[in-house]
Protein backbone atom coordinates (compact mmCIF):
# COMPACT_ATOMS: atom_id res chain seq x y z
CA UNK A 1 21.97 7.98 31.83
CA UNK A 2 23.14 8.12 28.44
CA UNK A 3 19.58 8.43 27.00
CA UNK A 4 18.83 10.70 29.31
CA UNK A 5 21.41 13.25 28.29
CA UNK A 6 20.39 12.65 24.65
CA UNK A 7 16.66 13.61 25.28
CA UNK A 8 17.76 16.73 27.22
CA UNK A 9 19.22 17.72 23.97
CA UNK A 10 15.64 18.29 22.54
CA UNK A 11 14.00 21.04 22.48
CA UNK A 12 10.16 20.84 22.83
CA UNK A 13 9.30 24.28 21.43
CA UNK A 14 11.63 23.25 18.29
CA UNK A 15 9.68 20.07 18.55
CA UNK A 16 6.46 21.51 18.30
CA UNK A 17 8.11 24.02 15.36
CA UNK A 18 8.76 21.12 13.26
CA UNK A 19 5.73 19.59 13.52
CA UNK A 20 4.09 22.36 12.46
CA UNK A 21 6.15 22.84 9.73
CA UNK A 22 6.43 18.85 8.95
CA UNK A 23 2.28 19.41 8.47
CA UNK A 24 2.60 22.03 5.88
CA UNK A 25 5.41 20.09 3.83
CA UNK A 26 2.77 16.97 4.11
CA UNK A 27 -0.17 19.35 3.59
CA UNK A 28 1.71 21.06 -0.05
CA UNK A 29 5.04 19.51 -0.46
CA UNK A 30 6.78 22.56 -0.49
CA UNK A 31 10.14 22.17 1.33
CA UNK A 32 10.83 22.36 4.74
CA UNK A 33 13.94 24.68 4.48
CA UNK A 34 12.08 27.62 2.85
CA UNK A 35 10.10 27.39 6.64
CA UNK A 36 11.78 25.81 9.24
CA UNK A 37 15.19 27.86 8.66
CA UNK A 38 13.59 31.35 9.14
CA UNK A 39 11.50 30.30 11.58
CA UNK A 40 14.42 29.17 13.51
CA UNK A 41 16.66 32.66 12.61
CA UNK A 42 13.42 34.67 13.37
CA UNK A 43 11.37 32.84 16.10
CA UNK A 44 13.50 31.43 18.17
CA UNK A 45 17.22 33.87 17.62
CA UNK A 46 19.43 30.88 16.29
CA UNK A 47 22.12 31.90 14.36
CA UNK A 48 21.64 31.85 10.90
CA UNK A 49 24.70 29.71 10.09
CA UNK A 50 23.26 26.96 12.89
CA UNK A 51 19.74 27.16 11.02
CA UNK A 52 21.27 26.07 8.10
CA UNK A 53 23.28 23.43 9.20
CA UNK A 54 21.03 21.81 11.48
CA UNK A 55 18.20 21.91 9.30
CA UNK A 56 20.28 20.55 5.82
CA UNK A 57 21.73 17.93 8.49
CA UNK A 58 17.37 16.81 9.39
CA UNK A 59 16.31 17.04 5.50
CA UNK A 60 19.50 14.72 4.99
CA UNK A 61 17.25 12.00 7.12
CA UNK A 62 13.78 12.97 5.41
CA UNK A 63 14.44 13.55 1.64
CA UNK A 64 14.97 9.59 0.56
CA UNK A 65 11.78 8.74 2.52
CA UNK A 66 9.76 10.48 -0.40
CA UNK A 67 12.33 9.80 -2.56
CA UNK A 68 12.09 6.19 -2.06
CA UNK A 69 8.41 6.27 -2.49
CA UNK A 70 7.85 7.61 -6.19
CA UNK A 71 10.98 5.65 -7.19
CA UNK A 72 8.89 2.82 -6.28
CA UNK A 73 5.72 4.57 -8.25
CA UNK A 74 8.17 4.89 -11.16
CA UNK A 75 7.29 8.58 -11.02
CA UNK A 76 10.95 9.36 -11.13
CA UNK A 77 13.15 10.50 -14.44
CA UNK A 78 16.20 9.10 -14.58
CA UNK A 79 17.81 11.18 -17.53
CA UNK A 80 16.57 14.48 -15.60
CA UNK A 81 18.03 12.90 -12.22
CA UNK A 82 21.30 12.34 -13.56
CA UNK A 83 22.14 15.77 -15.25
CA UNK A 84 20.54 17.84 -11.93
CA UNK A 85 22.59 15.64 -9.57
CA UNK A 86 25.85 16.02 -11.90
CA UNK A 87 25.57 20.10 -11.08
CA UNK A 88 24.16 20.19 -7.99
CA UNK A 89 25.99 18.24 -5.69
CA UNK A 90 29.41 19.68 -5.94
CA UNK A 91 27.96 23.14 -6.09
CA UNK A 92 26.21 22.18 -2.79
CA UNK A 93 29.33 21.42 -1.00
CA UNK A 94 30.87 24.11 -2.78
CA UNK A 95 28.31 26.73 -1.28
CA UNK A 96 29.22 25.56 2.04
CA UNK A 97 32.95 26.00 1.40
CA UNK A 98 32.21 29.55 -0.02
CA UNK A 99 30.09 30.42 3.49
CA UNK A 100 33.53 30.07 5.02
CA UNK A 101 35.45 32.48 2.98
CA UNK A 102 33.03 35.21 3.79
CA UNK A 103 34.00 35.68 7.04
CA UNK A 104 33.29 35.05 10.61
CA UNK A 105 30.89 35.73 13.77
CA UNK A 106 28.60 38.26 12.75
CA UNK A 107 29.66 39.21 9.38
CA UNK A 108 29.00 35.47 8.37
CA UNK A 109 26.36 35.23 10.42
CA UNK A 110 24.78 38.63 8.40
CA UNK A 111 26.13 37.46 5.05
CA UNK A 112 24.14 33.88 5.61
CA UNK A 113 21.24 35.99 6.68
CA UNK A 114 21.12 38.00 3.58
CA UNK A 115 21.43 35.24 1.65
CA UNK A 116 18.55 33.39 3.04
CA UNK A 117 16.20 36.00 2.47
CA UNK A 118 16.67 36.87 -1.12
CA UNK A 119 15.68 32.71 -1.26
CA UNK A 120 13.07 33.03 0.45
CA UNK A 121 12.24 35.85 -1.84
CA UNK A 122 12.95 33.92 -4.55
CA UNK A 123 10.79 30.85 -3.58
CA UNK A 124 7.12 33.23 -2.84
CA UNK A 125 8.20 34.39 -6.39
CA UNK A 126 7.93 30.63 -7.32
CA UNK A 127 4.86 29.85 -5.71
CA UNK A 128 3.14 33.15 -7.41
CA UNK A 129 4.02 31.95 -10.88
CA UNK A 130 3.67 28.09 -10.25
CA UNK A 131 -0.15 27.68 -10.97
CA UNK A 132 1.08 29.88 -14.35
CA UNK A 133 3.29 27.47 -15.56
CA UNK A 134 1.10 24.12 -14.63
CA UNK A 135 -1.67 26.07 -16.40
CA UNK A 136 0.54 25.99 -19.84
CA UNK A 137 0.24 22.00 -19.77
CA UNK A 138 -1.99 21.14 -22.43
CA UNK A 139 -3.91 17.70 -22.63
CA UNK A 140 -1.76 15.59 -24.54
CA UNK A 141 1.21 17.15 -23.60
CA UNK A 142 1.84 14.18 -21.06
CA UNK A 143 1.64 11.42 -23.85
CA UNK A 144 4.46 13.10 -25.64
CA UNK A 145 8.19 11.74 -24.86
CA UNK A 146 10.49 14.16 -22.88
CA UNK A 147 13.39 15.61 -24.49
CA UNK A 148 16.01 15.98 -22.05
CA UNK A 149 17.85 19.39 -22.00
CA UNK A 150 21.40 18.42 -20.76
CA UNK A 151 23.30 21.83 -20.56
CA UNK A 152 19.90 23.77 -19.00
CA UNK A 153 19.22 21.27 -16.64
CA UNK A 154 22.52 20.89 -15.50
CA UNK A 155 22.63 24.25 -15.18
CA UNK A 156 19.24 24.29 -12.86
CA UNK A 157 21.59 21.77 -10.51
CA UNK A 158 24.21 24.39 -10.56
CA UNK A 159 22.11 27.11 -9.30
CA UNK A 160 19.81 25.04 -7.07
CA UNK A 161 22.95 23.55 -5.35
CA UNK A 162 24.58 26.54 -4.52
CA UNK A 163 21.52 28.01 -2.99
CA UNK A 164 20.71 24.66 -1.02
CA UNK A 165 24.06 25.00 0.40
CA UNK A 166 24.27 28.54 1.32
CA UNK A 167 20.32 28.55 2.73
CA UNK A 168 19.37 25.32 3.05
CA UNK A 169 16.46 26.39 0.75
CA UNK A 170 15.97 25.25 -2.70
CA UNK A 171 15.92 21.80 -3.05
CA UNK A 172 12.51 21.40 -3.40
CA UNK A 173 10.63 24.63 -4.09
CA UNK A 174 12.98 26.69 -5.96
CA UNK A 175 14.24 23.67 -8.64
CA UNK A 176 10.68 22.66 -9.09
CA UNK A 177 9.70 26.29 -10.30
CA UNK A 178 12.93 25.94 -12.85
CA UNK A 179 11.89 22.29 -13.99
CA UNK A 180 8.73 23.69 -14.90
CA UNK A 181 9.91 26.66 -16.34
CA UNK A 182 12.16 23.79 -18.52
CA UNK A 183 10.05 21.29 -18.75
CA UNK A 184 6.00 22.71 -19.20
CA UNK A 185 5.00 19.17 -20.47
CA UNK A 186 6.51 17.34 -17.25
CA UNK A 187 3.72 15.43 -15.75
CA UNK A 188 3.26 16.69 -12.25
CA UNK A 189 4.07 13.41 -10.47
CA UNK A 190 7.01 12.77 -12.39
CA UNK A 191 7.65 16.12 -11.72
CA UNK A 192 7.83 15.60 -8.32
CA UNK A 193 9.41 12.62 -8.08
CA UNK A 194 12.25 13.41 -10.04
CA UNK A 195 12.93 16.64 -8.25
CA UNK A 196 12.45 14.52 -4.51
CA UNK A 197 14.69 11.71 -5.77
CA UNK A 198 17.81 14.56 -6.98
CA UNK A 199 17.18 16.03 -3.59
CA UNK A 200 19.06 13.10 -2.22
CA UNK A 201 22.17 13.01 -3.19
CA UNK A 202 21.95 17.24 -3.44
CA UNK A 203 20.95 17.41 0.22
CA UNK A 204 23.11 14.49 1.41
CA UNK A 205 26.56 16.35 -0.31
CA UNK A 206 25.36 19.87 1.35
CA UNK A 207 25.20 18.28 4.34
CA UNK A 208 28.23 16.32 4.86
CA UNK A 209 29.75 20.04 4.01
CA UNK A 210 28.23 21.50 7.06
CA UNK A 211 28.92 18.65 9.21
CA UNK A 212 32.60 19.38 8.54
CA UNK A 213 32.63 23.25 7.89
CA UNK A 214 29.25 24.53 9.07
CA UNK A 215 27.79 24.73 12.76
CA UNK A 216 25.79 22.07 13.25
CA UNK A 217 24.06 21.28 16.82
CA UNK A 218 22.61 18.14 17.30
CA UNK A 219 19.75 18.66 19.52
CA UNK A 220 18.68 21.20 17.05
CA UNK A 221 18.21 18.71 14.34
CA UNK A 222 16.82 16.07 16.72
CA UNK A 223 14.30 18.12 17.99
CA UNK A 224 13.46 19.50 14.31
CA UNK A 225 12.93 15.51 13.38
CA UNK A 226 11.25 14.38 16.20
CA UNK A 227 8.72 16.88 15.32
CA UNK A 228 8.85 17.12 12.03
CA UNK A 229 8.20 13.19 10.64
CA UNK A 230 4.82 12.23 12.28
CA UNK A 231 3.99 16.31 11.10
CA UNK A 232 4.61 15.30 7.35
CA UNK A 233 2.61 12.43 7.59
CA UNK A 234 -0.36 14.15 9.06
CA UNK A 235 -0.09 16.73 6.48
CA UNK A 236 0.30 14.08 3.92
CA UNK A 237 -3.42 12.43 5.32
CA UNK A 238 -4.78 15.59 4.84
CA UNK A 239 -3.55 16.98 1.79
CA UNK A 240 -6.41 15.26 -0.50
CA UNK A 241 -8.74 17.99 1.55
CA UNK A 242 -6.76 21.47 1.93
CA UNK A 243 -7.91 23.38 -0.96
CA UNK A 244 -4.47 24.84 -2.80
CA UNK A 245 -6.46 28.42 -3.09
CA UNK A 246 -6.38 28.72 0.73
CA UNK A 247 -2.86 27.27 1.46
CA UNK A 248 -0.83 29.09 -0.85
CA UNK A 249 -1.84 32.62 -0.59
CA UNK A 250 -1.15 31.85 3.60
CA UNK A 251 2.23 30.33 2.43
CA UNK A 252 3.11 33.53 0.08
CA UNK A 253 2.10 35.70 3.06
CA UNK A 254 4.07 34.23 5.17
CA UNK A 255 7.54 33.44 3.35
CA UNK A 256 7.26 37.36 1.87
CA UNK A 257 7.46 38.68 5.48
CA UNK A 258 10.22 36.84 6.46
CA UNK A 259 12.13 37.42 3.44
CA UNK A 260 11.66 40.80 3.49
CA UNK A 261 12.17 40.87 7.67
CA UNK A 262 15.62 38.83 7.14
CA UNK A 263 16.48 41.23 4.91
CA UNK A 264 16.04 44.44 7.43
CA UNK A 265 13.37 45.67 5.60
CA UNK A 266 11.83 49.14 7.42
CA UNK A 267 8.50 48.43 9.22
CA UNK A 268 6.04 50.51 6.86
CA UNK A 269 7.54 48.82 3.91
CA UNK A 270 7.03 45.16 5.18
CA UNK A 271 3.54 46.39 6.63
CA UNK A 272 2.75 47.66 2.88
CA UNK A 273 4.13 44.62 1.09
CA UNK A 274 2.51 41.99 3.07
CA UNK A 275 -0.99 43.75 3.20
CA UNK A 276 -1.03 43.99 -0.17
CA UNK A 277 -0.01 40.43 -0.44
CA UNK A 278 -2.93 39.31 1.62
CA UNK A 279 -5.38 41.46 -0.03
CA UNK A 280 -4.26 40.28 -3.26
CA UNK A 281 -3.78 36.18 -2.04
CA UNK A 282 -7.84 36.57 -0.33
CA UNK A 283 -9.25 37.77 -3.56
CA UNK A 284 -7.85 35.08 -5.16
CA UNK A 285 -8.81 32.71 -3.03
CA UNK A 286 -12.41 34.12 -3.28
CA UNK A 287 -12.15 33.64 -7.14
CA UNK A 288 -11.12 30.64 -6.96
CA UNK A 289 -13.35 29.16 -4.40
CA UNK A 290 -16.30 30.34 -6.66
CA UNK A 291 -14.73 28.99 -9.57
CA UNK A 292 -14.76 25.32 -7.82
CA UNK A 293 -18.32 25.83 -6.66
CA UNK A 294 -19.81 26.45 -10.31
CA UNK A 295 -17.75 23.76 -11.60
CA UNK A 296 -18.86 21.49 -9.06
CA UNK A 297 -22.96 22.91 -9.72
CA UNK A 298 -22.37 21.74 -13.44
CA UNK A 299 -21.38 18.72 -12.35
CA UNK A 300 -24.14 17.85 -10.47
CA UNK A 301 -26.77 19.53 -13.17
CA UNK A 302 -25.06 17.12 -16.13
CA UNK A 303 -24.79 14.27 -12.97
CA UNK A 304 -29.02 14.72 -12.93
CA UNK A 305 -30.11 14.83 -16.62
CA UNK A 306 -28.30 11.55 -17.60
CA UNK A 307 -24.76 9.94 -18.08
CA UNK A 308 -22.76 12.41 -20.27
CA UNK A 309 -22.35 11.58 -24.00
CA UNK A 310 -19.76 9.69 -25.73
CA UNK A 311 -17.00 11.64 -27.12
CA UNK A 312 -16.76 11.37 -31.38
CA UNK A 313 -14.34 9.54 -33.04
């Protein structure tokens, strides 16, 4: 009886929710908050403060899972973990503290809103510029030791804590795009690594705030994690063949409308905005598609007159 009761706490539309959105994390390891909590506030008429609870409470259970497997890799920095997790996980708590002093019922509920869609905002903004920033890597710039910013990076954890604990939306995406900013010559696993492994304790101290102060349901979370694990391994099996130029632009379209839409944007306006973002995300997808296919020609052309030459010393 008692298992039965639990299982009637699951939702199986939620269920098939996270899943989807447990592929796309696999697929691009973008983070699940910057999806799952809108789509929950949007799709499905939660509350905004239950989105965020619930789904801070689930990423609690998934973050050391990829955590634990660069720290194995030894794709993780240390230095860079220590001085983001010094600032981010009291501001975490702190942001959940601060939802509580901004009201209650539907002014919270509004305020929380609000709040989540300037993230979101803020994240498409990061996945615009992201390719940017990688681009400004240069060769060698990997071989070169890191010199560890304390009072910037700490001040990244600040910010990203804050916003993880009033949205549930940062941990992931939104640091990333400041590490880079930071950090240009950050190799990309390492870059990932260390930002999963801070996520940890940052997610972990965010959610033990909601848990007390927040309004956490547990057959929400349940049914977001029994959908959303065996989705991020999927999307992890297939991420080696999505092509970035087709994913992102779908990911940009999608996180501007429901930015904009949590933010009460008028109808023509969100109409204009995300047209032009899909006009804009298609062309470059075209460009780059066409890009890969002449690189790939050449490669097959110098492939078929002979192994390429040695490099001079």
């Amino acid at each position: 009886m008692h298992y039965r009761t639990v299982l009637d706490l699951l939702d199986p539309y939620v269920i098939l929710a996270g899943l989807g959105v447990g592929f796309v994390v696999g697929l691009t390891g973008m983070g699940g908050g910057a999806l799952m909590t809108p789509l929950l506030v949007l799709l499905f008429g939660v509350p905004p403060l239950t989105a965020v609870s619930s789904d801070i409470v689930a990423a609690m259970v998934m973050k050391p899972v990829g955590g634990t497997v660069h720290w194995k890799r030894g794709t993780v920095n240390l230095k860079l973990v220590g001085w983001l997790v010094a600032g981010s996980v009291p501001t975490a708590f702190l942001g959940v503290l601060l939802l509580r002093e901004l009201g209650a019922g539907p002014d919270l509920q509004a305020h929380v809103k609000l709040a989540l869609g300037f993230a979101l905002l803020a994240v498409t903004f990061g996945l615009v510029i992201r390719p940017l920033l990688a681009a400004r890597r240069k060769p060698g710039d990997s071989m070169i030791p890191l010199q560890v910013k304390p009072l910037p990076t700490l001040f990244i954890g600040i910010v990203g804590g804050l916003v993880v604990g009033l949205t549930s939306v940062g941990s992931g995406s939104l640091m990333m795009i400041l590490l880079l900013l930071l950090y240009p010559r950050l190799k990309l696993s390492e870059l990932v690594g260390t930002d999963l492994v801070q996520a940890v304790p940052l997610v972990a101290s965010a959610a033990i705030g909601h848990l007390l102060f927040g309004d956490f349901e547990l057959g929400l979370t349940g049914s977001i994690l029994v959908g959303s694990l065996p989705g991020v391994f999927l999307g992890a099996r297939f991420s080696s063949r999505a092509p970035d130029y087709v994913i992102r632009p779908a990911l940009i379209v999608v996180l501007l409308a429901s930015g904009l839409k949590l933010l009460s944007v008028g109808t023509g306006v969100l109409a204009t905005a995300v047209g032009t973002a899909a006009a804009i995300g298609v062309a470059h997808g075209v460009m780059e598609a066409r890009r890969e296919r002449q690189a790939r020609q050449e490669l097959e052309v110098a492939s078929a007159d002979g192994p390429l030459p040695a490099p001079e010393l």
